[in-house]
C-alpha atoms as a PDB file:
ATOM      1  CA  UNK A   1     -37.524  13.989 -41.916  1.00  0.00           C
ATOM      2  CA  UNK A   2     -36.384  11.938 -44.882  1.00  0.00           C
ATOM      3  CA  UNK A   3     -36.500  13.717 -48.712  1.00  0.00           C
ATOM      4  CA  UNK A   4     -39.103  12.209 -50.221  1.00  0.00           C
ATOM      5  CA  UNK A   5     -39.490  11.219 -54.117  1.00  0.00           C
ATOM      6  CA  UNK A   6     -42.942  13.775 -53.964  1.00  0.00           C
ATOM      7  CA  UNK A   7     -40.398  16.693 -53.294  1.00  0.00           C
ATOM      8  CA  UNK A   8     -38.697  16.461 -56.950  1.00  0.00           C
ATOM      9  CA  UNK A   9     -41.762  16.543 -58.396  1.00  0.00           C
ATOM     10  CA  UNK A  10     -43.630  19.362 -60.141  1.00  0.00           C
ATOM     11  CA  UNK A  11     -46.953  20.491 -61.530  1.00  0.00           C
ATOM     12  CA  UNK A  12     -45.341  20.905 -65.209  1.00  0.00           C
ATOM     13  CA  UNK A  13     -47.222  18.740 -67.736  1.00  0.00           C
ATOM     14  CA  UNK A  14     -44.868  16.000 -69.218  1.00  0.00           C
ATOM     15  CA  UNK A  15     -45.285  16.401 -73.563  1.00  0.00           C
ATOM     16  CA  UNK A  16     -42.755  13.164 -73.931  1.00  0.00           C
ATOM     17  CA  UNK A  17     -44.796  10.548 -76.458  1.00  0.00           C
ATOM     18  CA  UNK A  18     -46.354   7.791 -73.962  1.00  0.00           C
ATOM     19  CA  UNK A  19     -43.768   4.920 -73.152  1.00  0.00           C
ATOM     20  CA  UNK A  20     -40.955   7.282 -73.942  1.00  0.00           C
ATOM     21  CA  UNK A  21     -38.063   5.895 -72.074  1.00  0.00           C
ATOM     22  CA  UNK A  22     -37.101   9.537 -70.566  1.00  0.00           C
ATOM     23  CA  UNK A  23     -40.584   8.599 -68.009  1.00  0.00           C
ATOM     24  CA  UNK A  24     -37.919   6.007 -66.472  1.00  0.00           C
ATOM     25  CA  UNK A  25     -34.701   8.132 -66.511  1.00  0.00           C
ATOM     26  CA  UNK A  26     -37.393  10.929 -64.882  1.00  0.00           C
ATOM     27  CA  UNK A  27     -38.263   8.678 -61.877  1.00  0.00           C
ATOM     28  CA  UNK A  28     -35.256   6.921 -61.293  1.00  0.00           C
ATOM     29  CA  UNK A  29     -33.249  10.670 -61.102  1.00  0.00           C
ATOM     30  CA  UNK A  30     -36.119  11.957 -58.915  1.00  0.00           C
ATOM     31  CA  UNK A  31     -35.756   8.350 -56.454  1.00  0.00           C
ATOM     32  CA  UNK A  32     -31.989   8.606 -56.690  1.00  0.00           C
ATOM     33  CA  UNK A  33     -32.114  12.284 -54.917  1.00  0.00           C
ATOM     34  CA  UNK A  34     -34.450  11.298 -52.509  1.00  0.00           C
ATOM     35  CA  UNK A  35     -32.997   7.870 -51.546  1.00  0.00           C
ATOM     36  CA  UNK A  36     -29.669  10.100 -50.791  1.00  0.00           C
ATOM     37  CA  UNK A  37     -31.358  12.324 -48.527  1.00  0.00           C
ATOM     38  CA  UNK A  38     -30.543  16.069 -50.923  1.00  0.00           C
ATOM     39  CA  UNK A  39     -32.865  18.530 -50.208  1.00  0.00           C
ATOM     40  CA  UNK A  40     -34.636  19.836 -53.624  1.00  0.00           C
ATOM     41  CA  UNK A  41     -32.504  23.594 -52.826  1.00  0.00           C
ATOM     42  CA  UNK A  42     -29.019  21.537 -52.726  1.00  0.00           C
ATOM     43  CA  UNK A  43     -29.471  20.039 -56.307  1.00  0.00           C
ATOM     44  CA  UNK A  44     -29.135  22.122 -59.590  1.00  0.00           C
ATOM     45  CA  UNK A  45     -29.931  20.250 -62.742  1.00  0.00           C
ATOM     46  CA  UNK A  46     -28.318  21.318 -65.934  1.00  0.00           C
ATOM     47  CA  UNK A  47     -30.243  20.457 -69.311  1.00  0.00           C
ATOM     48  CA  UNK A  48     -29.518  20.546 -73.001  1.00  0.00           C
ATOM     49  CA  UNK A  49     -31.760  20.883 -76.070  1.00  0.00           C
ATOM     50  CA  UNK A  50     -34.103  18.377 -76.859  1.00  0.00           C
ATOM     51  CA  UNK A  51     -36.765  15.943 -75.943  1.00  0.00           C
ATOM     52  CA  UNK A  52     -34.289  14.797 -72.758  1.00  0.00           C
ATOM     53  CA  UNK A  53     -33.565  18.700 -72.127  1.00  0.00           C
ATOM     54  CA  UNK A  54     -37.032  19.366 -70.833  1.00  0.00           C
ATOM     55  CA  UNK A  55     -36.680  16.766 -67.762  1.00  0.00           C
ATOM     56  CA  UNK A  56     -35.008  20.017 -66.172  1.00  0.00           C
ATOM     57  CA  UNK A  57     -39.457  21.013 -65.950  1.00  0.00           C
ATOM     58  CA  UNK A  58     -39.570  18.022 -63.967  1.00  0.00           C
ATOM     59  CA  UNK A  59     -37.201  17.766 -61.290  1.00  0.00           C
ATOM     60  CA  UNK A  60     -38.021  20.481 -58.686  1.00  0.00           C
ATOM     61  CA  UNK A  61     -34.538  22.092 -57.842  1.00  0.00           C
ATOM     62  CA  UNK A  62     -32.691  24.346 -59.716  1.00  0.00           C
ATOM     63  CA  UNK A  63     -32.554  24.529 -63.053  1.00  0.00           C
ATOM     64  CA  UNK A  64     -30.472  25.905 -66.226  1.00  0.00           C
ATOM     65  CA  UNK A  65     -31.947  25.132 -69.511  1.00  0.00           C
ATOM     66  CA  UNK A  66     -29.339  25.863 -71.804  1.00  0.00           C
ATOM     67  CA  UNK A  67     -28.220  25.990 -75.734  1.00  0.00           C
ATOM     68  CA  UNK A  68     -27.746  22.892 -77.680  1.00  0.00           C
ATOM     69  CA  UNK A  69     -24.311  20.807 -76.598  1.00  0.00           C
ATOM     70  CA  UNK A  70     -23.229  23.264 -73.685  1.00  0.00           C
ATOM     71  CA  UNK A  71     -24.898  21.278 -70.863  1.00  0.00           C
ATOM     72  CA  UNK A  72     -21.414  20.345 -69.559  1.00  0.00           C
ATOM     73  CA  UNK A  73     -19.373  23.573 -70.163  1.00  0.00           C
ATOM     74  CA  UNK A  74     -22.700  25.438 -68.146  1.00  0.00           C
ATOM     75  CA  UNK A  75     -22.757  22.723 -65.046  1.00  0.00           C
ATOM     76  CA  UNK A  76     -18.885  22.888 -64.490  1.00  0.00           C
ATOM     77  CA  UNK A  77     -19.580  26.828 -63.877  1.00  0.00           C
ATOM     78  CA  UNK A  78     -22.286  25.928 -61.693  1.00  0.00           C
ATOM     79  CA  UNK A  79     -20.302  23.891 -59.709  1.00  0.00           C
ATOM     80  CA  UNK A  80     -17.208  26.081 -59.848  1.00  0.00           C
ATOM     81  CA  UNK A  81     -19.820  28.996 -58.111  1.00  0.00           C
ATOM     82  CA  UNK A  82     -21.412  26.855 -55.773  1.00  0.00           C
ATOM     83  CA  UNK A  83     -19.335  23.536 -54.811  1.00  0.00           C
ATOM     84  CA  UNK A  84     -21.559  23.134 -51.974  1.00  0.00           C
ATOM     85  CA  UNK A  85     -23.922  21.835 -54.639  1.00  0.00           C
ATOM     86  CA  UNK A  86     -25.154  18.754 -55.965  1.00  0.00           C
ATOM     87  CA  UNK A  87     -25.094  19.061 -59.925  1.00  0.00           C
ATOM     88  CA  UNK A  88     -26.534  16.963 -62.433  1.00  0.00           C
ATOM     89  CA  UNK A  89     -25.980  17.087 -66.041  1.00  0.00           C
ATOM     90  CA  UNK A  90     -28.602  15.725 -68.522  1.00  0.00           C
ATOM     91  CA  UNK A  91     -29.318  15.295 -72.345  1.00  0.00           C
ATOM     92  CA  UNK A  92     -29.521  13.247 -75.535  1.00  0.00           C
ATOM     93  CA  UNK A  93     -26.867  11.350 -77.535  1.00  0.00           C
ATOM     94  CA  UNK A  94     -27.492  14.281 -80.261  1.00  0.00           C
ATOM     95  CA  UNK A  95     -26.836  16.787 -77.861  1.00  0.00           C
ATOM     96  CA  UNK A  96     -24.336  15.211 -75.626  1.00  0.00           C
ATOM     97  CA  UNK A  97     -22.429  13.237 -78.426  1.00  0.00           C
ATOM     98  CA  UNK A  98     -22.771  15.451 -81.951  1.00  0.00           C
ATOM     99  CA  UNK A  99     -22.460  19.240 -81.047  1.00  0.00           C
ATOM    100  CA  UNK A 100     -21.396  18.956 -77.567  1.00  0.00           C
ATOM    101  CA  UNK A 101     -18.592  16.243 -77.634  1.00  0.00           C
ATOM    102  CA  UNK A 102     -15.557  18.557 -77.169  1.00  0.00           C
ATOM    103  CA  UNK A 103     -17.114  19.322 -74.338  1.00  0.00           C
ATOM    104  CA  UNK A 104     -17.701  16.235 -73.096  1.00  0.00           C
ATOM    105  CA  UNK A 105     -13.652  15.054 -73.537  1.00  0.00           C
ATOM    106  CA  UNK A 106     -13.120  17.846 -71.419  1.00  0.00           C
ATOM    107  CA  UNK A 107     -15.399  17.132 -68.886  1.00  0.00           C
ATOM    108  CA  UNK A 108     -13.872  13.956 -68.924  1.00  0.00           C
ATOM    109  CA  UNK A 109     -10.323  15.193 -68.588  1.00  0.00           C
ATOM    110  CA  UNK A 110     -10.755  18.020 -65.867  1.00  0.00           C
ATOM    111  CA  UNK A 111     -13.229  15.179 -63.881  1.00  0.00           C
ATOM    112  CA  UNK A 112     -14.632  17.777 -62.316  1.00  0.00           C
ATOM    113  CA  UNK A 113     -17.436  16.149 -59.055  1.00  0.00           C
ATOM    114  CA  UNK A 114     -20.624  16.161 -61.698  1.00  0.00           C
ATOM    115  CA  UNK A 115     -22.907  13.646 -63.162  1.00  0.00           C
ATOM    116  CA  UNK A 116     -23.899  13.469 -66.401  1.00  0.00           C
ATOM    117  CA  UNK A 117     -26.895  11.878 -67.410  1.00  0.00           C
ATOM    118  CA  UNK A 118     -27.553  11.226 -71.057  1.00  0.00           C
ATOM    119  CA  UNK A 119     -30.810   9.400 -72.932  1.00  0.00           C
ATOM    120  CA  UNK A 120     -29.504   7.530 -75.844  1.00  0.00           C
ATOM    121  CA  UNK A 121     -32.390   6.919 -78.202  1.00  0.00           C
ATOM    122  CA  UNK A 122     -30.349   6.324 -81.292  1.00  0.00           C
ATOM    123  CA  UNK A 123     -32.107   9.653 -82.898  1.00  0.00           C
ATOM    124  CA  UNK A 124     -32.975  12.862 -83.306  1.00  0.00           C
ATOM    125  CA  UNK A 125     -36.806  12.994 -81.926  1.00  0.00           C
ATOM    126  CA  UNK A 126     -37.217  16.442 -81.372  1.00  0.00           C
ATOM    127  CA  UNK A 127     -36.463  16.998 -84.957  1.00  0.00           C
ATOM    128  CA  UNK A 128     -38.309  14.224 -86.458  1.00  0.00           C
ATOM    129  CA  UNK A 129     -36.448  11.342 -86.395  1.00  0.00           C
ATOM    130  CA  UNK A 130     -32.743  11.606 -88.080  1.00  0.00           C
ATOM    131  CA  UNK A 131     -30.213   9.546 -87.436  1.00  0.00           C
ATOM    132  CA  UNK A 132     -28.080  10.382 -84.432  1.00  0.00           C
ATOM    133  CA  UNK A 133     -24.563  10.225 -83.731  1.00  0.00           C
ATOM    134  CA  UNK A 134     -24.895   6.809 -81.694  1.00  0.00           C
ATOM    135  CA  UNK A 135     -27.031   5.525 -84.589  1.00  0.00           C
ATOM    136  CA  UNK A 136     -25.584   2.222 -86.398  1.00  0.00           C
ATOM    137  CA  UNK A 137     -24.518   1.737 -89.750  1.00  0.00           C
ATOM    138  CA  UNK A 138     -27.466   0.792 -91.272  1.00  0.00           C
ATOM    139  CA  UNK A 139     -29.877   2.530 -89.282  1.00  0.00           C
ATOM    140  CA  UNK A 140     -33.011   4.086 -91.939  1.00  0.00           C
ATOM    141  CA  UNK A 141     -35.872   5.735 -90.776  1.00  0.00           C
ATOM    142  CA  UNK A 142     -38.666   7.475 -92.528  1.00  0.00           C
ATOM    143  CA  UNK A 143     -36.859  11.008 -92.722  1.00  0.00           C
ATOM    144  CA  UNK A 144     -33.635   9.624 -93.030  1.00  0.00           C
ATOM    145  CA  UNK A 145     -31.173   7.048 -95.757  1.00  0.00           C
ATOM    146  CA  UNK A 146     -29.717   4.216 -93.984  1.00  0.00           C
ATOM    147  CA  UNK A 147     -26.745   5.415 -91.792  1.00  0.00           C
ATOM    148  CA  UNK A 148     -23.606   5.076 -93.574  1.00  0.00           C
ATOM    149  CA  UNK A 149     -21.272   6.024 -90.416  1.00  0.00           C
ATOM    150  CA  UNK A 150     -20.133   4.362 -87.903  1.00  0.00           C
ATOM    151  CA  UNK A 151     -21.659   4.738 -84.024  1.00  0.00           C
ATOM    152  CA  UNK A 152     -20.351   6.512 -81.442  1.00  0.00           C
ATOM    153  CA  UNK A 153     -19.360   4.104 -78.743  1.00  0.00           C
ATOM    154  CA  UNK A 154     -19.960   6.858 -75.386  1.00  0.00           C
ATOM    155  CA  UNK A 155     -18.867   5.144 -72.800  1.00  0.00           C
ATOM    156  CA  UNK A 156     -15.650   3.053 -74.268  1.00  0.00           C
ATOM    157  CA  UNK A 157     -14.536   6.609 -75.645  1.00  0.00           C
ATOM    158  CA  UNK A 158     -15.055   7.689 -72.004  1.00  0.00           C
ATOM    159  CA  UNK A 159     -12.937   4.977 -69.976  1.00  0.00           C
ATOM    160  CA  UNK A 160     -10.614   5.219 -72.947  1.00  0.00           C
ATOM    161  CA  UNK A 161     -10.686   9.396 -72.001  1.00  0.00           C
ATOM    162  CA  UNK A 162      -9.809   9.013 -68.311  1.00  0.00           C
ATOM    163  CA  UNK A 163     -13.331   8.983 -67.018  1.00  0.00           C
ATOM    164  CA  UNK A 164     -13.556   7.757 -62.911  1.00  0.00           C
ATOM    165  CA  UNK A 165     -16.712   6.621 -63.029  1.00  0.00           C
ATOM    166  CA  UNK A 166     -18.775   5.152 -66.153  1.00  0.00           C
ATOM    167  CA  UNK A 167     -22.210   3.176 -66.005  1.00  0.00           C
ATOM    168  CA  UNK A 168     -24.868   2.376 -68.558  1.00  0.00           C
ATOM    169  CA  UNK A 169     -28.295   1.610 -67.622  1.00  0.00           C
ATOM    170  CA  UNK A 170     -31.549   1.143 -69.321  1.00  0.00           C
ATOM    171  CA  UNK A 171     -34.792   3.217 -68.665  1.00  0.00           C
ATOM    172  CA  UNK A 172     -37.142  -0.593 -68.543  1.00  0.00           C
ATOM    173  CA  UNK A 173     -34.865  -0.905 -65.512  1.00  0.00           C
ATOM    174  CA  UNK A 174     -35.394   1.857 -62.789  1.00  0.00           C
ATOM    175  CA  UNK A 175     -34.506   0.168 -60.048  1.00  0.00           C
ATOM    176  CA  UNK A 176     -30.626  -0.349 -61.443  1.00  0.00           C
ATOM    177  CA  UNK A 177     -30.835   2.902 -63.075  1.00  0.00           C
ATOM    178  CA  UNK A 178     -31.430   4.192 -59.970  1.00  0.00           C
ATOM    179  CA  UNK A 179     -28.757   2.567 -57.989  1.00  0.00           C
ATOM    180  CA  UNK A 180     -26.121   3.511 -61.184  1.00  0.00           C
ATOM    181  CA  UNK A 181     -27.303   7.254 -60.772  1.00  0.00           C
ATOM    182  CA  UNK A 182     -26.758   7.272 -56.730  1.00  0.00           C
ATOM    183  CA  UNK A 183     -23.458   5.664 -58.024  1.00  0.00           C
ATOM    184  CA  UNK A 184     -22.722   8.722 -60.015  1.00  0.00           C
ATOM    185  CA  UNK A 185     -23.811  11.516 -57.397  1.00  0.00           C
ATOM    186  CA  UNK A 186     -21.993   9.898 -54.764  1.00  0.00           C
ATOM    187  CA  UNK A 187     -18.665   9.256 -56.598  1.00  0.00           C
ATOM    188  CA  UNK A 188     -16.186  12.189 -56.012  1.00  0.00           C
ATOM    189  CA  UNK A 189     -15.312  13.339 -59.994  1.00  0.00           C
ATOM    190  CA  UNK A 190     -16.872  13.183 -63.502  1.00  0.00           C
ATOM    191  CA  UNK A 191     -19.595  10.543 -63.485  1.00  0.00           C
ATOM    192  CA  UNK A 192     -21.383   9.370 -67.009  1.00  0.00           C
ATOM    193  CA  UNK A 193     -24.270   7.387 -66.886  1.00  0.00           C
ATOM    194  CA  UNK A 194     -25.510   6.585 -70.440  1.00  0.00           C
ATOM    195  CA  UNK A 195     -28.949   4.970 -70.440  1.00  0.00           C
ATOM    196  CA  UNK A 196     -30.708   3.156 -73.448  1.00  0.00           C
ATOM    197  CA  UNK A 197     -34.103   5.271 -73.317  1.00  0.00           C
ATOM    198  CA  UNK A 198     -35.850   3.863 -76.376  1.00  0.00           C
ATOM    199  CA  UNK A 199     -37.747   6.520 -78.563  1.00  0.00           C
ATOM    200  CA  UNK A 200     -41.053   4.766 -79.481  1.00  0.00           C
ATOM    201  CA  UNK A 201     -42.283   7.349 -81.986  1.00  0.00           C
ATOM    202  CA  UNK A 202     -38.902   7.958 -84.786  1.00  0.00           C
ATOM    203  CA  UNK A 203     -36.894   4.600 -83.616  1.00  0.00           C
ATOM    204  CA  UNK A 204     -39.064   1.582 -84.418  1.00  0.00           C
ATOM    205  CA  UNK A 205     -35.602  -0.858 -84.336  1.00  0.00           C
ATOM    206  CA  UNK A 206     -34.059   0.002 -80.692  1.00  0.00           C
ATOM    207  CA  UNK A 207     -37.248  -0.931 -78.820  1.00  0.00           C
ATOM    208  CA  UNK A 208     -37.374  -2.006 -75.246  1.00  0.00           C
ATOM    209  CA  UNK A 209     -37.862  -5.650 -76.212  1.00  0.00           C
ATOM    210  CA  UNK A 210     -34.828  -5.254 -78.483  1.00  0.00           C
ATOM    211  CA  UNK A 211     -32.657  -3.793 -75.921  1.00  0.00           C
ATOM    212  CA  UNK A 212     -33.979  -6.831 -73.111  1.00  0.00           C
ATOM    213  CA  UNK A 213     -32.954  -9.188 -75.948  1.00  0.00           C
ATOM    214  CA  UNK A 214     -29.052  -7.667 -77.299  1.00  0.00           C
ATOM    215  CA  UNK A 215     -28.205  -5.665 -73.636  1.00  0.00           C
ATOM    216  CA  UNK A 216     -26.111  -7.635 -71.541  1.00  0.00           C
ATOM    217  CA  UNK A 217     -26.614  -7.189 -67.515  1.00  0.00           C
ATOM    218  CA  UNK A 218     -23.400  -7.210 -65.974  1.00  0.00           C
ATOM    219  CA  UNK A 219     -25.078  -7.709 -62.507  1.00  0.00           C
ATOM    220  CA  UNK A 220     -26.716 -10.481 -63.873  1.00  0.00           C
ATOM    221  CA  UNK A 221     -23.555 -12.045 -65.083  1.00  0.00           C
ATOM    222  CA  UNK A 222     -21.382 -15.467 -63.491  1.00  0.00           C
ATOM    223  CA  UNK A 223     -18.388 -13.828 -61.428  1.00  0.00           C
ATOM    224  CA  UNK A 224     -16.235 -15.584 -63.054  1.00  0.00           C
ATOM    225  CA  UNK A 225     -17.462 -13.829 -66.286  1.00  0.00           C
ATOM    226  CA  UNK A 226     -17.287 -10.536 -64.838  1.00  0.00           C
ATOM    227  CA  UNK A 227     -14.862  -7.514 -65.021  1.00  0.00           C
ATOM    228  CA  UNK A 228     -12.946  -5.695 -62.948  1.00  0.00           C
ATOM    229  CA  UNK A 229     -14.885  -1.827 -62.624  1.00  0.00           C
ATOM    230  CA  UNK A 230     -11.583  -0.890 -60.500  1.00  0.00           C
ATOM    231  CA  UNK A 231      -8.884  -1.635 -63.919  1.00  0.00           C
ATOM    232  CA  UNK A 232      -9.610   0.586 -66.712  1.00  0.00           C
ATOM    233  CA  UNK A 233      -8.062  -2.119 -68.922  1.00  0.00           C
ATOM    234  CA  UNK A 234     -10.325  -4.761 -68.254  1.00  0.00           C
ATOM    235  CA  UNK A 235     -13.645  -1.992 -68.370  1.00  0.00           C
ATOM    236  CA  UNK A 236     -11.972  -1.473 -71.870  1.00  0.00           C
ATOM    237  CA  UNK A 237     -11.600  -5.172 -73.070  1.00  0.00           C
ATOM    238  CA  UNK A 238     -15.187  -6.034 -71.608  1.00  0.00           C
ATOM    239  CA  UNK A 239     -16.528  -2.944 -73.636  1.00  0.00           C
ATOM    240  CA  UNK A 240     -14.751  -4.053 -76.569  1.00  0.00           C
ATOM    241  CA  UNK A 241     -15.758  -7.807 -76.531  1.00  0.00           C
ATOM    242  CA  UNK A 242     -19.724  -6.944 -76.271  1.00  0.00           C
ATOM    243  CA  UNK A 243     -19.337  -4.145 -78.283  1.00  0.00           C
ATOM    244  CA  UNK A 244     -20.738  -1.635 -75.719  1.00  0.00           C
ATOM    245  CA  UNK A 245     -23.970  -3.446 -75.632  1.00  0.00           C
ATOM    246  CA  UNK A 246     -24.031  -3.436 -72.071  1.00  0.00           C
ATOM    247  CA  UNK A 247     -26.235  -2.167 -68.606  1.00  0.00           C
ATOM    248  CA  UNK A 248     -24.410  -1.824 -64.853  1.00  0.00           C
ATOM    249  CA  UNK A 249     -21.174  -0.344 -63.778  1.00  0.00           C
ATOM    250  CA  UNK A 250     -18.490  -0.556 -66.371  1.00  0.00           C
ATOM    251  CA  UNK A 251     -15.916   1.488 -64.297  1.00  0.00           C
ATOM    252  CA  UNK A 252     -15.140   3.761 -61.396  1.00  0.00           C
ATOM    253  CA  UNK A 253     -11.672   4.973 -60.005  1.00  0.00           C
ATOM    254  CA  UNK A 254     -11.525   4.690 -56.299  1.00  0.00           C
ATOM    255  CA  UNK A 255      -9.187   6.966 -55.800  1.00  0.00           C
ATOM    256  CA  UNK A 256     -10.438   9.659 -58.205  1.00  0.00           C
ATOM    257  CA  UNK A 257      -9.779  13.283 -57.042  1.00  0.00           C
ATOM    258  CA  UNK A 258     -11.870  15.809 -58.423  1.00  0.00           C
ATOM    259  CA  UNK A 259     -11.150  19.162 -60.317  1.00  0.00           C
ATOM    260  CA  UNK A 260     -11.993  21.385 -56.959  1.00  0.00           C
ATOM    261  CA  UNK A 261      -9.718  19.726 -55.330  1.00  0.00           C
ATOM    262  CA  UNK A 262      -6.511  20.415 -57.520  1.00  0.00           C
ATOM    263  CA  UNK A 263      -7.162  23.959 -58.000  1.00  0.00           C
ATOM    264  CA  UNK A 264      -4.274  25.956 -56.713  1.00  0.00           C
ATOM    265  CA  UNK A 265      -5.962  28.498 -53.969  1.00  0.00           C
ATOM    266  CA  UNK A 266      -9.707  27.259 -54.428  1.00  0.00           C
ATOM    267  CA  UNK A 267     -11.531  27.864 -51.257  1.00  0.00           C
ATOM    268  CA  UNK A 268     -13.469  25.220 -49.739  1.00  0.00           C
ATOM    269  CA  UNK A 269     -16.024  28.058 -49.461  1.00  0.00           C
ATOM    270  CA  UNK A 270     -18.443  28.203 -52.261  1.00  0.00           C
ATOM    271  CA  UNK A 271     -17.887  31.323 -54.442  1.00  0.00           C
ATOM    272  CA  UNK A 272     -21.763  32.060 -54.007  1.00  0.00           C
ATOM    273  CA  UNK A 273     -21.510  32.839 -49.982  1.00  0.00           C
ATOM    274  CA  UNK A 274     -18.044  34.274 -50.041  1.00  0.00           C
ATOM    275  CA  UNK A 275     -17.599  37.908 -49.503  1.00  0.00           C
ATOM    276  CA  UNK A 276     -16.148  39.499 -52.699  1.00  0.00           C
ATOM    277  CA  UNK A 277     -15.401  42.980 -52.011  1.00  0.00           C
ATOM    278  CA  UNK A 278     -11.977  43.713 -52.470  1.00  0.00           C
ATOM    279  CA  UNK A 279     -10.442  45.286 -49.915  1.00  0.00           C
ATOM    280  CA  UNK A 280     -10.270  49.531 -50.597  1.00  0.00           C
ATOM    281  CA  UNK A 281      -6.240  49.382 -49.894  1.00  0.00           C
ATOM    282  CA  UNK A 282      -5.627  46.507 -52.634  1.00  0.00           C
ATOM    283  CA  UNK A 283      -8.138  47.940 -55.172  1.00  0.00           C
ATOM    284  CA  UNK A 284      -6.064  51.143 -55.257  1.00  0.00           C
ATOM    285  CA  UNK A 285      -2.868  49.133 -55.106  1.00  0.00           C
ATOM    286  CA  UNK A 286      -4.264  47.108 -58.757  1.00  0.00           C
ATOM    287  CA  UNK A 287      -5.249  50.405 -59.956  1.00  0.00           C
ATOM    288  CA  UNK A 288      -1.684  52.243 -59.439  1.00  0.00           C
ATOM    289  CA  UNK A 289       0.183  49.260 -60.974  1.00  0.00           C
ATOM    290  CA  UNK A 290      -1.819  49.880 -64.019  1.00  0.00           C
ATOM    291  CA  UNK A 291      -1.067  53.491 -64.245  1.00  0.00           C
END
């Protein structure tokens, strides 16, 4: 029998404001799993702090809620334990991009097979609306002066980093957002997917009609006006030219081999079925070497 998109769901009460974009990054996760046929107990789902950290309530598999910014750091040890597993990172641009961007580079750089799903709102809502580290210069809202720093641009820094797979999508769009996550599960290595998930409580100037008015749809686009998502050069000039302001793949290594894979003497068996127990004869062996 085929997963169904019922089977990710659960009787947790959503608090997200109404028309918060994280309602379409919810259900496009939840169809993603189920239009790849994962059982619920095959998925773990890793979530930061935040308004995006509570989606973790929502999707019925397992789940780590974790500390602000270590999302990554805590689904790489997941998936170290249990490589049999399908695991999903998820946050916000504060938590993914401001305390938790070392750990993101390196997430990039080890590519280990995980996806990383982050809901860019431009802000802090949880806190009340301050400006966030993918917030323009310019960028005022009531609890905040006008942003006097420059954005971070996620997904340029991430082809620039090595990344194998990079996509941006945009929570008015399920349908490609769901296609761009099944992208990102399926691809073999580190896969970002940044969507534009407006905040319509704290961000009053990245709405949805403002993103369906500045984002560019690279599905959507002539062929002979699109780029390459196999050369990391062109992914970078096309990211450069419309300043980042775009929804689709932007790039994906076919040949990407993941972290697993390159570990010296990694079994193919999951750490969390393996028999542990040393053997008696070794353990004593250990021991009189340290004597």
């Amino acid at each position: 029998m085929a997963v169904s998109v019922k089977q990710y769901k659960t009787s947790a009460e959503t608090w997200w404001c109404p028309g918060c974009g994280d309602f379409g990054v919810l259900a496009a996760l939840q169809k993603a799993l189920a239009d790849l046929d994962l059982e619920p107990h095959n998925v773990a789902l890793i979530a930061g702090i935040g308004c995006s950290g509570k989606i973790g309530n929502y999707i019925n598999s397992y789940n780590l809620h974790v500390t602000h910014g270590r999302a990554l750091p805590a689904a790489m040890g997941v998936k170290l334990a249990n490589r049999d597993l399908v695991v999903v990172a998820a946050g916000g641009d504060g938590d993914g991009y401001g305390i938790g961007m070392g750990h993101f580079a390196h997430a990039v750089r080890r590519n280990m097979d995980i996806t990383y799903v982050v809901m860019d709102n431009q802000v802090y809502g949880l806190t009340k609306g301050q400006t966030s580290p993918t917030s323009g210069i310019g960028f005022k809202t009531k609890v905040s002066l006008p942003s006097i720093e420059e954005r971070t641009r996620p997904c340029l820094s991430a082809v620039a980093l090595g990344a194998t797979y990079v996509a941006q999508g945009f929570s008015g769009d399920v349908k490609q957002l769901t296609e761009l996550i099944k992208g990102g599960i399926k691809h073999r290595g580190f896969a970002l997917i940044n969507v534009f998930s407006p905040c319509v409580t704290y961000n009053v100037i990245n709405t949805y009609d403002w993103f369906r008015d500045n984002l560019v749809n690279l599905d959507e686009l002539d062929p002979s006006e699109r780029h390459d998502p196999h050369d990391r050069d062109s992914a970078i000039k096309m990211l450069r030219e419309k300043d980042g302001w775009v929804r689709g793949l932007i790039y994906q290594d076919p040949n990407s081999t993941p972290f697993e894979d390159r570990i010296v003497g990694f079994s193919a068996k999951p750490l969390a079925t393996s028999d542990l127990e040393l053997d008696e004869g070794l353990w004593n062996k250990i021991l009189a070497e340290r004597r």
